[in-house]
Protein backbone atom coordinates (compact mmCIF):
# COMPACT_ATOMS: atom_id res chain seq x y z
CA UNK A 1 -23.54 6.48 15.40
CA UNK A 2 -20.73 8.92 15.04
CA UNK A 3 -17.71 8.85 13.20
CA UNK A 4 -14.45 11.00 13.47
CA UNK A 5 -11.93 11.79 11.01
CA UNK A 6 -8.88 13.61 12.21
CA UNK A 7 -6.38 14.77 10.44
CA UNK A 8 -3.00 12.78 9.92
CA UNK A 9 -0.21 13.39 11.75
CA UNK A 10 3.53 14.39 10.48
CA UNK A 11 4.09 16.26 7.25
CA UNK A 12 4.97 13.39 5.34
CA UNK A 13 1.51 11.92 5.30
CA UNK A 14 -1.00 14.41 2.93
CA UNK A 15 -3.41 11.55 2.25
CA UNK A 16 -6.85 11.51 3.88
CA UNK A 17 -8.87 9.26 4.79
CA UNK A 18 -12.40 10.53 3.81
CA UNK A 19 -13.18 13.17 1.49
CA UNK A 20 -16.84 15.35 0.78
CA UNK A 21 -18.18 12.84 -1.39
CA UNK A 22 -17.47 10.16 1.34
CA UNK A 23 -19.09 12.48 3.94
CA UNK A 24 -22.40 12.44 1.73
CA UNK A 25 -22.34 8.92 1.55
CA UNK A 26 -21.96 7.86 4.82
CA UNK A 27 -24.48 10.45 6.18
CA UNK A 28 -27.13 9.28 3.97
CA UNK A 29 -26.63 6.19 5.16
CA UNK A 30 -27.25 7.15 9.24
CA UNK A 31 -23.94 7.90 10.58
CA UNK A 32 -23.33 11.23 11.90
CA UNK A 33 -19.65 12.24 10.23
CA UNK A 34 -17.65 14.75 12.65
CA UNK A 35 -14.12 15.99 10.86
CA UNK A 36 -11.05 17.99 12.38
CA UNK A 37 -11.29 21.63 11.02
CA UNK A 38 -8.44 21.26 8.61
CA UNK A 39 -8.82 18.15 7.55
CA UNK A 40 -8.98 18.21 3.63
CA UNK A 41 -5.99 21.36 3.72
CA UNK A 42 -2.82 18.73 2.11
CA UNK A 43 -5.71 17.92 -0.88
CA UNK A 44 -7.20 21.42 -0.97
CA UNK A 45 -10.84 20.42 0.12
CA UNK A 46 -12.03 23.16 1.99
CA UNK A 47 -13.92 22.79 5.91
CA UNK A 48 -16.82 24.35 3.54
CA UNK A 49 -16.56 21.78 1.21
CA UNK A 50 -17.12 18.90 4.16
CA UNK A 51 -20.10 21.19 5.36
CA UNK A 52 -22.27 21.26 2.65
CA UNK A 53 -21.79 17.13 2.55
CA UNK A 54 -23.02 17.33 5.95
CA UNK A 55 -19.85 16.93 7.93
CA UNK A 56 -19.34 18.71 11.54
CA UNK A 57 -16.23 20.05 12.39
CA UNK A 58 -14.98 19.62 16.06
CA UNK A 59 -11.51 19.18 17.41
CA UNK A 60 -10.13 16.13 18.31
CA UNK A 61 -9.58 16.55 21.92
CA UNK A 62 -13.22 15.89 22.44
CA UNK A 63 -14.78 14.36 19.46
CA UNK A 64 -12.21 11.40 19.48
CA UNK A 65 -13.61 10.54 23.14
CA UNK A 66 -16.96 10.24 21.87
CA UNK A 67 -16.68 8.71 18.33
CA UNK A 68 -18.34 5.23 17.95
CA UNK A 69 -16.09 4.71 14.90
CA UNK A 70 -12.79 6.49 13.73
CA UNK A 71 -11.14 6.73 10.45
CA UNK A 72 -7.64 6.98 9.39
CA UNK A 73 -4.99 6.02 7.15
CA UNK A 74 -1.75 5.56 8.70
CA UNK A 75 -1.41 2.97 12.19
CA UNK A 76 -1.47 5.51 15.19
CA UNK A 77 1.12 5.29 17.88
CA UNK A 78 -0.23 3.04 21.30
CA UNK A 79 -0.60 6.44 23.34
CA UNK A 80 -2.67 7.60 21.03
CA UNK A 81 -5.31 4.53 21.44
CA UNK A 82 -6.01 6.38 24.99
CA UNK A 83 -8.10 8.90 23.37
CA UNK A 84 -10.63 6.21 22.22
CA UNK A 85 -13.66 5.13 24.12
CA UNK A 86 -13.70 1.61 25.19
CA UNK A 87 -15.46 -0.57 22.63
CA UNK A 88 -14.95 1.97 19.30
CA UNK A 89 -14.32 1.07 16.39
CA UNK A 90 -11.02 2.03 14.83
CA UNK A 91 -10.71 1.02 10.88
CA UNK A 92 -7.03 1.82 9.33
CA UNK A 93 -3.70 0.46 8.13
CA UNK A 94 -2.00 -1.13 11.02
CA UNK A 95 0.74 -2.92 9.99
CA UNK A 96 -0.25 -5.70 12.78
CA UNK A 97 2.67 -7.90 12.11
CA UNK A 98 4.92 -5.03 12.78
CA UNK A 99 3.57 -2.91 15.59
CA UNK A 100 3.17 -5.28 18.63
CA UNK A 101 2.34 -2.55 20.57
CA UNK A 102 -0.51 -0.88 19.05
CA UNK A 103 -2.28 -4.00 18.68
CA UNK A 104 -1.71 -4.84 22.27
CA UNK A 105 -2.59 -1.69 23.26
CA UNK A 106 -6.04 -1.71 21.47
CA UNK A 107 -7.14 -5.44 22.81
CA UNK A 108 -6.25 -3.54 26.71
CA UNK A 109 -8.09 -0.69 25.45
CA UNK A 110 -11.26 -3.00 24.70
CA UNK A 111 -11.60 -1.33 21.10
CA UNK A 112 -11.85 -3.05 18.05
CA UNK A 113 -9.82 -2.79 15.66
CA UNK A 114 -10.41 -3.10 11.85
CA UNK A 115 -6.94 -3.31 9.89
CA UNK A 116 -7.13 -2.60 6.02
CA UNK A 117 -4.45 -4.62 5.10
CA UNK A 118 -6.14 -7.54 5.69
CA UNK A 119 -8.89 -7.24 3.82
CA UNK A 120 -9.25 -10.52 1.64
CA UNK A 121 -8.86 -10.06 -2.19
CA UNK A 122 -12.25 -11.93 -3.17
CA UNK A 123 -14.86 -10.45 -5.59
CA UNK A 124 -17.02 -9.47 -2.78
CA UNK A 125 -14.58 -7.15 -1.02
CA UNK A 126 -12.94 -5.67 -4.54
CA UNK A 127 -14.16 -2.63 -3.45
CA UNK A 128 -13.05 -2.28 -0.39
CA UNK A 129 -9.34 -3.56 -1.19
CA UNK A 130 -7.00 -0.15 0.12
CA UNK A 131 -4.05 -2.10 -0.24
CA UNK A 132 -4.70 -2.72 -4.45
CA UNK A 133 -6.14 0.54 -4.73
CA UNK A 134 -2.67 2.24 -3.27
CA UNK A 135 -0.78 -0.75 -5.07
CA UNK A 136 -1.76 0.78 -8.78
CA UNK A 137 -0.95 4.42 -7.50
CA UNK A 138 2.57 3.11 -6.21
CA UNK A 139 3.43 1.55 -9.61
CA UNK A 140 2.28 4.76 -11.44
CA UNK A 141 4.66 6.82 -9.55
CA UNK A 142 7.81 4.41 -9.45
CA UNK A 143 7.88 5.32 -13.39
CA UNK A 144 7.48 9.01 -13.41
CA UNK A 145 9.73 9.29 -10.38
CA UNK A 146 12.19 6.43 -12.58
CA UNK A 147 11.36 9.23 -15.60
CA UNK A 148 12.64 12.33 -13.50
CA UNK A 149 15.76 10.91 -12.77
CA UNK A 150 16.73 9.14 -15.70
CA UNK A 151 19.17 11.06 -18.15
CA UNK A 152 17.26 9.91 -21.23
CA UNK A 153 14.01 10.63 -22.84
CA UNK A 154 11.58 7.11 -22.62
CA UNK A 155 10.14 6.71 -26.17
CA UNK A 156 11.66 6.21 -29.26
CA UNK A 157 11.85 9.66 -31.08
CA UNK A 158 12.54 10.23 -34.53
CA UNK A 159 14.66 13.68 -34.24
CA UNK A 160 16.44 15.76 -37.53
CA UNK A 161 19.41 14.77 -35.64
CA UNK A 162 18.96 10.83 -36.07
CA UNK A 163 16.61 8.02 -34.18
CA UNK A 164 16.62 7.84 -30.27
CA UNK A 165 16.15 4.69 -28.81
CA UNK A 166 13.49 3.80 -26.18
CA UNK A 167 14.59 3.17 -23.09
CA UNK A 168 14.30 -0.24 -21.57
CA UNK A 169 12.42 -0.86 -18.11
CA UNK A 170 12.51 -4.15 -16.52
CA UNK A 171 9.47 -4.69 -13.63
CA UNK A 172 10.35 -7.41 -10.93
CA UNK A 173 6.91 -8.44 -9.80
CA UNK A 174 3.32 -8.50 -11.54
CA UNK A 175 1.53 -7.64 -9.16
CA UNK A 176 -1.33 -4.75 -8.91
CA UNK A 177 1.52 -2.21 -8.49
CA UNK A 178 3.69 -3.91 -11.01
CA UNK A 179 0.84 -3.86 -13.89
CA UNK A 180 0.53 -0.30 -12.95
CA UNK A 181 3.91 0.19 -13.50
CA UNK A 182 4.30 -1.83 -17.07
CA UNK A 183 1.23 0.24 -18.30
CA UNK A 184 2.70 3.31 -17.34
CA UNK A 185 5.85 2.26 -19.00
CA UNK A 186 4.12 1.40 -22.25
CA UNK A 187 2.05 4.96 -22.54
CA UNK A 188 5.65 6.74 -22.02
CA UNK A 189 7.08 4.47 -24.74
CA UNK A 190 9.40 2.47 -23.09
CA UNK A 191 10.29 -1.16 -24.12
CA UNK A 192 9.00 -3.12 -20.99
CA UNK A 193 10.16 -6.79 -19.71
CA UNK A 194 8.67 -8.27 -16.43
CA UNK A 195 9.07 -10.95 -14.37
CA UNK A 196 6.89 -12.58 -11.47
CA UNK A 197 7.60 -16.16 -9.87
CA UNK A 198 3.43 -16.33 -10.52
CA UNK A 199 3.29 -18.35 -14.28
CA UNK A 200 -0.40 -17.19 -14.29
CA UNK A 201 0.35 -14.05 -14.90
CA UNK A 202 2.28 -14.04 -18.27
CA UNK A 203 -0.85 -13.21 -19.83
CA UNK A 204 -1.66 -10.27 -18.27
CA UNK A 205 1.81 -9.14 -18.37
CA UNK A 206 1.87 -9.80 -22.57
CA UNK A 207 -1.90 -7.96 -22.94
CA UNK A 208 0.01 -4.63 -21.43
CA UNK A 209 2.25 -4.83 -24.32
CA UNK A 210 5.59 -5.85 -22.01
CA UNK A 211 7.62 -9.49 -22.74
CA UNK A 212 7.37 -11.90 -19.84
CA UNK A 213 10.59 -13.33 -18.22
CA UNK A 214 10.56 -16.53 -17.73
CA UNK A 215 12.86 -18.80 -15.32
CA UNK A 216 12.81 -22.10 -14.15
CA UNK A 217 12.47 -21.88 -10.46
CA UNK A 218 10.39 -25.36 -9.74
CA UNK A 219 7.54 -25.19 -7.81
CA UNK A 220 6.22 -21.56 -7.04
CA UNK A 221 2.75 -20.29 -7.40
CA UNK A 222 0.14 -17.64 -5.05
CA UNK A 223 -1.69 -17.66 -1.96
CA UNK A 224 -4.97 -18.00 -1.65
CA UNK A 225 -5.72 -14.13 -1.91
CA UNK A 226 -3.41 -14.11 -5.04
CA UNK A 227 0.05 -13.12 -3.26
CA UNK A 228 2.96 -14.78 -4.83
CA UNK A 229 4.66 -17.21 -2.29
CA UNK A 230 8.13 -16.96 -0.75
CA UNK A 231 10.63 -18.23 -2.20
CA UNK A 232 13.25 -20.86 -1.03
CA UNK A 233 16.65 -19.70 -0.62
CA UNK A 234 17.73 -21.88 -3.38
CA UNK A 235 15.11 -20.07 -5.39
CA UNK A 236 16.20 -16.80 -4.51
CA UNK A 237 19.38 -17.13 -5.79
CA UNK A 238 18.22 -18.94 -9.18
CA UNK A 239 15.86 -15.83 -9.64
CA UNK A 240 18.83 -13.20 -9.19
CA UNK A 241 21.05 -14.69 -11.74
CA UNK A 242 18.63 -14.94 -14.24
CA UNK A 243 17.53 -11.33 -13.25
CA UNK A 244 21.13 -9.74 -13.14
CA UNK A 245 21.05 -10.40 -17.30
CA UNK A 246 17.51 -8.51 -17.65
CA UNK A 247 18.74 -5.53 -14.91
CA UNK A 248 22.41 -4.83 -16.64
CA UNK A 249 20.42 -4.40 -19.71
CA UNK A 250 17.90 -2.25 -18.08
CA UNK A 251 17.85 1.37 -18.27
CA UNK A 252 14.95 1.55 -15.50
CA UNK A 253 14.52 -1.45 -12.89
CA UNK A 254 11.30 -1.25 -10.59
CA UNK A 255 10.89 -3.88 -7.74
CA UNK A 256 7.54 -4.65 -6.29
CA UNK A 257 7.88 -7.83 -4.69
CA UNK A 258 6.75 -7.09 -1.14
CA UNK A 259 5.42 -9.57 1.48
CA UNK A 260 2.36 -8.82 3.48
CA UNK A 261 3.77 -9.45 7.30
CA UNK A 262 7.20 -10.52 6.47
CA UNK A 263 10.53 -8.98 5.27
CA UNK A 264 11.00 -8.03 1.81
CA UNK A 265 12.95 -10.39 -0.01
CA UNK A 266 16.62 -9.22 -1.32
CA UNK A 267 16.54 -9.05 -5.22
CA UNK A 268 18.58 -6.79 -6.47
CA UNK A 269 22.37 -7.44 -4.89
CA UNK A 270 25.17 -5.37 -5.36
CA UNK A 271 26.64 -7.11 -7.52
CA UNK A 272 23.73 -6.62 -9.43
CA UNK A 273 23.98 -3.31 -9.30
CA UNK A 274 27.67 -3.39 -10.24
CA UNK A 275 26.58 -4.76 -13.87
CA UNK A 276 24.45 -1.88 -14.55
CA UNK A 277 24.90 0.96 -16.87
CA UNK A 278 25.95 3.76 -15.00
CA UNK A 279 22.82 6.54 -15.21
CA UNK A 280 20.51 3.66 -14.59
CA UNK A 281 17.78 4.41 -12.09
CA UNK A 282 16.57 1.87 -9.42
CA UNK A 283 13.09 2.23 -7.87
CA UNK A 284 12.70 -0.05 -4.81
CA UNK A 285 8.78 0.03 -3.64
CA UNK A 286 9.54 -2.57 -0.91
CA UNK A 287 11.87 -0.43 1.10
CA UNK A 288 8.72 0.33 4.14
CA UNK A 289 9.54 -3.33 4.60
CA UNK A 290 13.01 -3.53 4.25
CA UNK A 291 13.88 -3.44 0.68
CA UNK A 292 14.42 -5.59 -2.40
CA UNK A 293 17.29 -3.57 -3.10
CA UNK A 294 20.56 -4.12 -1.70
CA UNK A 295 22.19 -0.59 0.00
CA UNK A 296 18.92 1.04 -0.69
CA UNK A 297 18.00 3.77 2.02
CA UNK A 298 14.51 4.52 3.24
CA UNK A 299 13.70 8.13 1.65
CA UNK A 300 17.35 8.94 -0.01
CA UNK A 301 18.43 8.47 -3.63
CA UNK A 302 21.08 6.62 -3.24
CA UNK A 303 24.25 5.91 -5.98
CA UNK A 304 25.40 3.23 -5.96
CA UNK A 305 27.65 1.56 -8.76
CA UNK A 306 26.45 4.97 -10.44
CA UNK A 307 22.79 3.27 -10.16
CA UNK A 308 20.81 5.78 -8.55
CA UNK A 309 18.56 3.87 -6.35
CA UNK A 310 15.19 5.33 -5.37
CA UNK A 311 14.11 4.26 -1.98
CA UNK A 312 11.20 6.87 -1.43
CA UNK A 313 8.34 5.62 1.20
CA UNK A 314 4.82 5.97 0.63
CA UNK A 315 4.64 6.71 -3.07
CA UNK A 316 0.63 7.28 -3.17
CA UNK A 317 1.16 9.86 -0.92
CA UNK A 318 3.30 11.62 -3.78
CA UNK A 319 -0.47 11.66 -5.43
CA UNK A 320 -2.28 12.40 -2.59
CA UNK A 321 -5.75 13.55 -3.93
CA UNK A 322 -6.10 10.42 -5.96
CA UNK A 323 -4.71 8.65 -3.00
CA UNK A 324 -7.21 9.47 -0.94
CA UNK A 325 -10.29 9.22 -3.15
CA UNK A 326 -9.50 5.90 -3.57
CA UNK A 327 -9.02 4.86 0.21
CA UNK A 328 -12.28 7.01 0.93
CA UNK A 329 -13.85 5.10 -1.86
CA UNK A 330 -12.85 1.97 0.14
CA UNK A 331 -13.35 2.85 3.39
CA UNK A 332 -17.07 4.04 2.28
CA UNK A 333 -17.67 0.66 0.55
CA UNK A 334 -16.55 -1.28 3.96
CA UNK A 335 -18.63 0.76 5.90
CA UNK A 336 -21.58 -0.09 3.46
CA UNK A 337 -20.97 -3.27 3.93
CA UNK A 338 -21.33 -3.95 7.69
CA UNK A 339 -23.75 -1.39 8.28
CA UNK A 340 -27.98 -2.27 8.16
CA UNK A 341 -29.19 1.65 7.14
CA UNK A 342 -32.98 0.95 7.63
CA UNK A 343 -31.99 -0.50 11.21
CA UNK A 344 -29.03 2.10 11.79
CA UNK A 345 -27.14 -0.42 13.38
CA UNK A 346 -24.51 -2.71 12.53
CA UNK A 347 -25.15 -6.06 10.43
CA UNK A 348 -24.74 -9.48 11.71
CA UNK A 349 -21.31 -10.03 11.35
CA UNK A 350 -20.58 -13.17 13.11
CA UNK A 351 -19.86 -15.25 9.82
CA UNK A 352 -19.29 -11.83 7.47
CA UNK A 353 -15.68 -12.81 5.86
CA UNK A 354 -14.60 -9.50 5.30
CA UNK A 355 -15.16 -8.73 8.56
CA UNK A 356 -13.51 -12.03 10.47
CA UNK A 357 -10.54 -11.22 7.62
CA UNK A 358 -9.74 -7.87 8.93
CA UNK A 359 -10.79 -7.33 12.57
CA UNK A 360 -7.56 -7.98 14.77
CA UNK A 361 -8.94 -7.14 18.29
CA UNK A 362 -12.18 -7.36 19.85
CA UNK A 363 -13.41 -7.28 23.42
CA UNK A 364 -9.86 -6.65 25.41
CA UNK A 365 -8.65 -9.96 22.93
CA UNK A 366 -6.77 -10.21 20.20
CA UNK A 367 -8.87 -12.30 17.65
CA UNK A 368 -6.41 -13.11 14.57
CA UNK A 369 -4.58 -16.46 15.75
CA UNK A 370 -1.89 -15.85 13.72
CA UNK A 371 -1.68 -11.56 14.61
CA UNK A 372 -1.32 -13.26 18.48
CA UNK A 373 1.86 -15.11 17.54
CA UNK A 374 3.17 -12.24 16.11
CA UNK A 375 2.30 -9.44 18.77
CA UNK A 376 3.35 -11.86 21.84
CA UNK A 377 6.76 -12.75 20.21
CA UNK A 378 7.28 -8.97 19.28
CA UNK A 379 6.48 -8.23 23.10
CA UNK A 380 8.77 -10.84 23.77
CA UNK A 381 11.35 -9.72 22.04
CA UNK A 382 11.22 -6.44 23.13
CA UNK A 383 11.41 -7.31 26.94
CA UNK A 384 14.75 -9.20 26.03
């Protein structure tokens, strides 16, 4: 059973979707790993270094056409899909609810395709959860980057020349990249406040050392894999009120509320914006999916208000080495799980719920009822 690992395309991408220790892993476990020459050069992992794990190096042009499975980390283009063998297995992000096209193109192209998004957050499948594991590197870099371009220090200090205050950092969203980003906060010093529409998550919010927001919105709660639900519009606007008090008295604002699958929800207006301190730094980690951020621009800082809003994409990219140990480390653990080593072959996986979770097409169909909708109303679309 042989699996490929190419190298991503585009300079903006430096993560990678299996690294050495990965390689060792997998090839202990049966599969024969075959990776671009190249591959680990954006981490600084040496061809050597995938060698001596047992790794072959081949180009793509002709490995890709033989792999039984292929690895990466950002959605391919549909072209790309022609390179794949009938009835290969292609795991990676695929942003199905967003690229019509690809997933049409891999159900014509009889491959099955394996998106990580969709991976369900049970116990079970902690492991293999890319989307959490990229989630905490996001909210790590949203404060340094929030750091760099703030014009004030973010602990207290006690100087000759007299006391500086801390600065204060308000997190929209509790989520795994918003906890990451209230930790971070606290270890720099900063006075942290944080608000989700999830009340079960106050307490983990108050153990990082930040003060929970609360407001009244009614009914709200998560989804059954621990997403907070959308909001009504009436709730939307409740929620910016009460969140225009906590942002003009915010040095650093971070919003996290993203949406698997659907637009981002608009937090942070401009008015909003207008009623902060000029200086103040905005760091939007919904903006791949259309921001939370009113004005903000995919990969600019923008000033606005004399807010500088920070709309960069891909943040764990910025970190790329942890970035992709972790997604190795998932990918790995996936591939654990559906494989049978003493039979070298794959497991039953008829009932597996990791597996019905996150395979979209299978068998020239498209499997997901709901991934269907979407791709055949995005087609739709498209043609109109």
């Amino acid at each position: 059973m042989q699996i490929y690992v190419g190298r991503e395309p585009g300079a903006d991408e430096r993560r990678v979707a299996l690294l050495p220790g990965g390689v060792k892993q997998l090839s202990a476990l049966g599969f024969e790993v075959i990776c671009e020459p190249g591959l680990g050069a954006a981490v600084n992992v040496a061809d050597e270094e995938y060698t001596a794990a047992g790794a072959r190096l081949a180009a793509a042009a002709g490995a890709l056409a033989a792999a039984d499975v292929v690895l990466k980390v950002r959605p391919p283009g549909p072209a790309w899909l022609e390179n794949l063998k009938p009835g290969c297995l292609l795991i990676s992000y695929l942003d199905p609810f967003f690229q019509p096209r690809l997933i049409a193109a891999a159900a014509a192209r009889q491959i099955a395709a394996f998106c990580m998004e969709m991976i369900p957050r049970t116990t079970l499948a902690q492991k293999m959860d890319a989307l959490s594991s990229q989630a905490s590197l996001a909210g790590y870099v949203a404060v340094m980057l929030a750091a760099n371009r703030l014009d004030q220090v973010l602990p207290m200090m006690m100087t000759p020349a007299g006391t500086l205050a801390p600065a204060r950092v308000f997190v929209i969203g509790a989520g795994v990249a918003g906890l990451q980003a209230i930790a971070t906060a606290r270890r720099l010093g900063a006075r942290v406040e944080a608000f989700d529409t999830r009340p079960v998550v106050e307490e983990q919010v108050q153990s990082l050392g930040a003060r929970f927001v609360k407001v009244d919105l009614g009914e709200t709660g998560q989804t059954k894999d621990g997403y907070a639900k959308a909001l009504t519009p009436e709730q939307l606007e409740i929620q910016r009120q009460a969140m225009a008090r906590h942002c003009a008295q915010a040095d650093v604002v971070i919003t996290t509320a993203a949406l698997f699958g659907r637009k981002a929800p608009l937090i942070v207006t401009d008015a909003m914006l207008a009623g902060m301190k000029p200086g103040s730094v905005v760091v939007d980690l919904a903006v791949e999916t259309g921001g939370n951020v009113e004005g903000v621009v995919p990969d600019q800082e923008t000033v606005i208000h004399g807010v500088r809003v920070l709309g960069w994409r891909n943040l764990p990219g910025r970190v790329p080495l942890h970035a992709s140990q972790m997604y190795s480390s998932n990918l790995v653990n996936l591939l654990t799980h559906l494989w049978d080593a003493p039979a070298k072959a794959w497991r039953d996986l008829a009932e597996d719920e990791i597996w019905r979770a996150g395979l979209l097409t299978r068998d020239g169909e498209i499997v997901q009822d709901a991934v269907r909708e979407s791709v055949q109303a995005g087609l739709a679309g498209a043609e109109g």
